[in-house]
C-alpha atoms as a PDB file:
ATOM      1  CA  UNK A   1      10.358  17.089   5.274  1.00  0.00           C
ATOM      2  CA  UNK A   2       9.152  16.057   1.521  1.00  0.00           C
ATOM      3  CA  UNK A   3      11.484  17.272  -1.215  1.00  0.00           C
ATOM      4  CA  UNK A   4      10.078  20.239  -3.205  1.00  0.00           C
ATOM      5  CA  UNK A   5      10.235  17.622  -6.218  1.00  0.00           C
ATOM      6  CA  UNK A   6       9.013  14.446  -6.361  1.00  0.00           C
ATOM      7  CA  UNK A   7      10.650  12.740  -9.324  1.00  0.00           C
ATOM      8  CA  UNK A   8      12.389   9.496  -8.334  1.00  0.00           C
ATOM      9  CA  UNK A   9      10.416   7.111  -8.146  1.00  0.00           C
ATOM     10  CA  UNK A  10       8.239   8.459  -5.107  1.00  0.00           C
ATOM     11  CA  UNK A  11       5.204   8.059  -7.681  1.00  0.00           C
ATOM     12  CA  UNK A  12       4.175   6.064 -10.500  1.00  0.00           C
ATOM     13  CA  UNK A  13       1.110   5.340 -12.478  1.00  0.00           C
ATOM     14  CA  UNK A  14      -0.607   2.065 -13.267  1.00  0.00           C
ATOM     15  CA  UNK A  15       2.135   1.279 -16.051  1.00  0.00           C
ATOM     16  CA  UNK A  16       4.943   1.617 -13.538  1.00  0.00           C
ATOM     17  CA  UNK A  17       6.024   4.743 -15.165  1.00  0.00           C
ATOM     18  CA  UNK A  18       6.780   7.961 -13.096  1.00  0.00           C
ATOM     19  CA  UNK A  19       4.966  10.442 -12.498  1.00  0.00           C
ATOM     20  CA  UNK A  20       6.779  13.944 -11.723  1.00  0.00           C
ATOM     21  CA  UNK A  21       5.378  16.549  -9.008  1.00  0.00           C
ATOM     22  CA  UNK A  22       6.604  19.896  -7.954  1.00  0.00           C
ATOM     23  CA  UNK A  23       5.233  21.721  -4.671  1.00  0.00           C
ATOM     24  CA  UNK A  24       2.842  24.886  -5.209  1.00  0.00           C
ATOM     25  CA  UNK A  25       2.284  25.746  -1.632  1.00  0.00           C
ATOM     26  CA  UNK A  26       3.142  24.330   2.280  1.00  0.00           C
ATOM     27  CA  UNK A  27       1.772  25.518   5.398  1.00  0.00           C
ATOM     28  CA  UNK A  28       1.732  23.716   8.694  1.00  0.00           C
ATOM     29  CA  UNK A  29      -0.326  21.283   8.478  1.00  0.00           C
ATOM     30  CA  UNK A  30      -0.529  20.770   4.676  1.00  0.00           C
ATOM     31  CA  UNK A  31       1.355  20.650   1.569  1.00  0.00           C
ATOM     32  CA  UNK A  32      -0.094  20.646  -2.531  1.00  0.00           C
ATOM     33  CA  UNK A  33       2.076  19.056  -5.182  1.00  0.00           C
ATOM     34  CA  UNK A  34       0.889  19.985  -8.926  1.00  0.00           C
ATOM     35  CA  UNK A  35       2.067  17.454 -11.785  1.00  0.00           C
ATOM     36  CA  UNK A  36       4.941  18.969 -13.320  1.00  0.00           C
ATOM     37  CA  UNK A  37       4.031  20.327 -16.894  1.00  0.00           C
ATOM     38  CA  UNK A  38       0.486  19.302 -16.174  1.00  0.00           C
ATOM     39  CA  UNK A  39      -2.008  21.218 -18.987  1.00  0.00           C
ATOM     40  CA  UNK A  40      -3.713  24.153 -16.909  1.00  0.00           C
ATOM     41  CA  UNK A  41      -7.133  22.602 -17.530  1.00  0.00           C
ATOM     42  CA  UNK A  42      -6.221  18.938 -16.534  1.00  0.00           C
ATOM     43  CA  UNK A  43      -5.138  19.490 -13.290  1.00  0.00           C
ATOM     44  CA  UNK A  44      -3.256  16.380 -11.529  1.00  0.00           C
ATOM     45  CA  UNK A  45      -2.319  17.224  -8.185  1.00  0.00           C
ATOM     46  CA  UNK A  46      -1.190  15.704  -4.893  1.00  0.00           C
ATOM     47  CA  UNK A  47      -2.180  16.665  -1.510  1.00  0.00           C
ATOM     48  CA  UNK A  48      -0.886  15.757   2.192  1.00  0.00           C
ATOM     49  CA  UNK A  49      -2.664  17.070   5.549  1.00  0.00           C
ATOM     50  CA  UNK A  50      -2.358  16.209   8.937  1.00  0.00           C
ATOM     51  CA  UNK A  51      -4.910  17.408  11.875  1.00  0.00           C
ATOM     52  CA  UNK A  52      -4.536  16.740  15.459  1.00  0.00           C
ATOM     53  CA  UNK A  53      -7.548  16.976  18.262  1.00  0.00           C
ATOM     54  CA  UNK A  54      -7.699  15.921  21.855  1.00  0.00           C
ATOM     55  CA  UNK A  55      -4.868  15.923  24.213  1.00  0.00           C
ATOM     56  CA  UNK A  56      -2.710  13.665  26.731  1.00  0.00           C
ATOM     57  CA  UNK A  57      -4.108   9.897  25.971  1.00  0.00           C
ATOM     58  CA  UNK A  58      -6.618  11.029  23.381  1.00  0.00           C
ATOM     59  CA  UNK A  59      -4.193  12.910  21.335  1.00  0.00           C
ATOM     60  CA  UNK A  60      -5.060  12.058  17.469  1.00  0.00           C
ATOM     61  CA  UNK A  61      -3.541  12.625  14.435  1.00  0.00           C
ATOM     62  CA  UNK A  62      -5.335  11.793  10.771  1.00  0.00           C
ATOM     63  CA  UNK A  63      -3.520  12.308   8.248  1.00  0.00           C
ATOM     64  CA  UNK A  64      -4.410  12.161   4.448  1.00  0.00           C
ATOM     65  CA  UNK A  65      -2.332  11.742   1.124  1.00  0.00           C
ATOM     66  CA  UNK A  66      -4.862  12.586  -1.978  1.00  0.00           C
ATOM     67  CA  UNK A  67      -4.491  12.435  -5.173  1.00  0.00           C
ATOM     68  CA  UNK A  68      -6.901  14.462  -8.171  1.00  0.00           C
ATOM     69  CA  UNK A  69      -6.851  14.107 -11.717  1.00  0.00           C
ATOM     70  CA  UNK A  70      -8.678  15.887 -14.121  1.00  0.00           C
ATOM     71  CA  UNK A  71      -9.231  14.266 -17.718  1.00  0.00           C
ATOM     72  CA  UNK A  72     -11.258  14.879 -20.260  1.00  0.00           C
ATOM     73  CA  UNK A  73     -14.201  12.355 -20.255  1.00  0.00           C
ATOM     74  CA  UNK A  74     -14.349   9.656 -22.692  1.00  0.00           C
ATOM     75  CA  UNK A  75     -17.893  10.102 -23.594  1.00  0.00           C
ATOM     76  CA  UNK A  76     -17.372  13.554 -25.062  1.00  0.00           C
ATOM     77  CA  UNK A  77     -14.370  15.850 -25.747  1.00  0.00           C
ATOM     78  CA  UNK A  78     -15.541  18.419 -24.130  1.00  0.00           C
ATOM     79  CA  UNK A  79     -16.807  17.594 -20.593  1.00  0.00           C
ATOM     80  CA  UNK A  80     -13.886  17.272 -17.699  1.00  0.00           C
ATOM     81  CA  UNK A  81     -14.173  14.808 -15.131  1.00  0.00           C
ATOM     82  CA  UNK A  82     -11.599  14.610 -12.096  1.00  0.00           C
ATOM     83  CA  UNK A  83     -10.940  10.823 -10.477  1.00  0.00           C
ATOM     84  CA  UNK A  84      -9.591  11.026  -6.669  1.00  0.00           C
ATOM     85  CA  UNK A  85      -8.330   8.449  -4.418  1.00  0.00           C
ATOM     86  CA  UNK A  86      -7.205   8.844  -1.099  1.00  0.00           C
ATOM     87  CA  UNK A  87      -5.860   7.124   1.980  1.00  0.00           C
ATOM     88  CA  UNK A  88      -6.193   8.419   5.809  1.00  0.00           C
ATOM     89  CA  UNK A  89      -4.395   7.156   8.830  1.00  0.00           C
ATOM     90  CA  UNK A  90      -6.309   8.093  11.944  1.00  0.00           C
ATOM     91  CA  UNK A  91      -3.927   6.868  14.836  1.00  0.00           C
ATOM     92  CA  UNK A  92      -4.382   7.474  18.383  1.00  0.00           C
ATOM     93  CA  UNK A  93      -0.738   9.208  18.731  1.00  0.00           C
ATOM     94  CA  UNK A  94      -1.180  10.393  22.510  1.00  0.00           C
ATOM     95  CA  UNK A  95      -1.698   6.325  23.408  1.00  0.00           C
ATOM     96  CA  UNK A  96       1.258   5.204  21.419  1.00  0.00           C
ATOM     97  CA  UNK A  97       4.448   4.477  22.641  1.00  0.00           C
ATOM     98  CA  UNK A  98       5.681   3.325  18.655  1.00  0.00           C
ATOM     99  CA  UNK A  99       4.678   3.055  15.420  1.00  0.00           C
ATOM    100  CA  UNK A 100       4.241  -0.273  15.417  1.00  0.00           C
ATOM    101  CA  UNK A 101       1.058  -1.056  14.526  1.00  0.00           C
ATOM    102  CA  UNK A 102       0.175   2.266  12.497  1.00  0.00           C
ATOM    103  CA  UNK A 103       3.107   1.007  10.023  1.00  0.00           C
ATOM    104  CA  UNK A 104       1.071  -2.583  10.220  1.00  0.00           C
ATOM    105  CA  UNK A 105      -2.298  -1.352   9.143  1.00  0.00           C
ATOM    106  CA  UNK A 106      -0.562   0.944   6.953  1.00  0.00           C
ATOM    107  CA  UNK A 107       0.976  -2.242   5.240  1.00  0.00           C
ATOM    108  CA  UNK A 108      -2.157  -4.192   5.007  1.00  0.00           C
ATOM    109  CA  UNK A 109      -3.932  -1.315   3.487  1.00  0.00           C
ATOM    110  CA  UNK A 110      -1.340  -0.979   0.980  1.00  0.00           C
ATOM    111  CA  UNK A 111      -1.114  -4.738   0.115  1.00  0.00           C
ATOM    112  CA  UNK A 112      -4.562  -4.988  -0.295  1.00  0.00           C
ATOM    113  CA  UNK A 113      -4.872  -2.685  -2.844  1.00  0.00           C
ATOM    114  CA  UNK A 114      -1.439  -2.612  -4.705  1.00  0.00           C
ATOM    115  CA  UNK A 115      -0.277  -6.235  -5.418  1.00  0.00           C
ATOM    116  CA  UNK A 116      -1.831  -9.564  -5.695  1.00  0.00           C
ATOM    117  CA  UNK A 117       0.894 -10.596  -3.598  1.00  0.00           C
ATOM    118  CA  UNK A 118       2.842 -12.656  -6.432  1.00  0.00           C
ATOM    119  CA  UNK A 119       5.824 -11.258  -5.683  1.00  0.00           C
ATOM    120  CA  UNK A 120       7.325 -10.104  -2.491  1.00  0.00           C
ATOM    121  CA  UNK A 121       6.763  -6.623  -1.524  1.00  0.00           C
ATOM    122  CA  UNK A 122       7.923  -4.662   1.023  1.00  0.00           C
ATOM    123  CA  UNK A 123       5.401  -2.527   3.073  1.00  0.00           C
ATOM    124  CA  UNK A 124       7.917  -1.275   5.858  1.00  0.00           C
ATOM    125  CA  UNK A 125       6.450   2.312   5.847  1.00  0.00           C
ATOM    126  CA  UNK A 126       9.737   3.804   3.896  1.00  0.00           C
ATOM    127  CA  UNK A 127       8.234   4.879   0.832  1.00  0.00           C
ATOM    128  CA  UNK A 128       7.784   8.783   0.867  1.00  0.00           C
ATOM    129  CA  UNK A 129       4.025   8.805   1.631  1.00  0.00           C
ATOM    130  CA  UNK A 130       4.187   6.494   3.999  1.00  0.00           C
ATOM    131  CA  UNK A 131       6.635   8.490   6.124  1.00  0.00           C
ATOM    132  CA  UNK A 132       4.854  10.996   5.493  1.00  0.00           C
ATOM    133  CA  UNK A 133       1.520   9.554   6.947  1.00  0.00           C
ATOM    134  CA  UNK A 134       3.116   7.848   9.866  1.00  0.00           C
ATOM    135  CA  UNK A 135       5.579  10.924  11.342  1.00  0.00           C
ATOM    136  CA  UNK A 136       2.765  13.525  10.179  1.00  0.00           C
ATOM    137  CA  UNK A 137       5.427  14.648   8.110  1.00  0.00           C
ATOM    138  CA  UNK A 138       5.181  17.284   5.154  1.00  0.00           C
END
C-alpha cells in the first residue's frame, strides 16, 4: 500500500525538485493525492485506479496513475487552465504467469518519455508508481 504522504522523492517536477502529496480519500479500487499546501483554486492532484473485467484467461486489469494541475493561464490572470498527463497499463493479468513483460513495456514507456538516454537509468518497475501500476496496488 502507498504511504499516506508522498514526500521523498516519489515525485518531482521538470526541475528535479520535489513535489509533496498527501492522500484525501482511498477506496478499493482508487486512491486521490492533493499537493500538499496546494492554493484551493490551483488544484494539483494525483490520482491512481485500477479496474478489472473478464475472468479465468481473460482476466484484465488497467490501471491508471494521473496527474492534474490547475494554473492560472498565461494569457490572462484571470482564466484557469488545468494540464493532465496520464499513463495506463492494460495487462492481461488472468494470462500471466509474471510480470515480466508488463515491467518491460512499462520501462520502454517510461524511457521514452523521461530521458534521452544520456545517462543510465533504471526502469526496473521500483519506483512508487510503478509498483503501484504493476501489483494494482494503492
Amino acid at each position: 500500500m502507498l504511504t499516506n504522504t508522498l514526500n521523498t522523492n516519489e515525485l518531482k517536477n521538470a526541475a528535479g525538485a520535489e513535489v509533496e502529496f498527501t492522500r484525501l480519500s482511498i477506496d478499493s479500487r482508487s486512491t486521490e493525492y492533493a499537493q500538499i499546501a496546494e492554493t484551493p483554486s490551483s488544484k494539483h492532484r494525483l490520482k491512481i485506479s485500477h479496474q478489472e473485467s473478464g475472468a479465468g484467461m481473460k482476466l484484465r486489469r488497467r490501471s491508471l496513475i494521473r496527474i492534474d494541475k490547475t494554473v492560472v493561464s498565461g494569457v490572462d490572470s484571470e482564466t484557469p487552465i488545468t494540464v493532465s498527463a496520464y499513463i495506463v497499463l492494460d495487462a492481461p493479468t488472468g494470462a500471466m504467469t509474471s510480470i515480466t513483460e508488463a515491467s518491460n513495456v512499462l520501462a520502454e514507456v517510461c524511457s521514452f518519455v523521461s530521458t534521452l538516454g544520456t545517462n543510465t537509468h533504471l526502469y526496473d518497475g521500483t519506483g512508487t508508481g510503478a509498483a503501484a501500476l504493476l501489483a494494482g496496488g494503492l
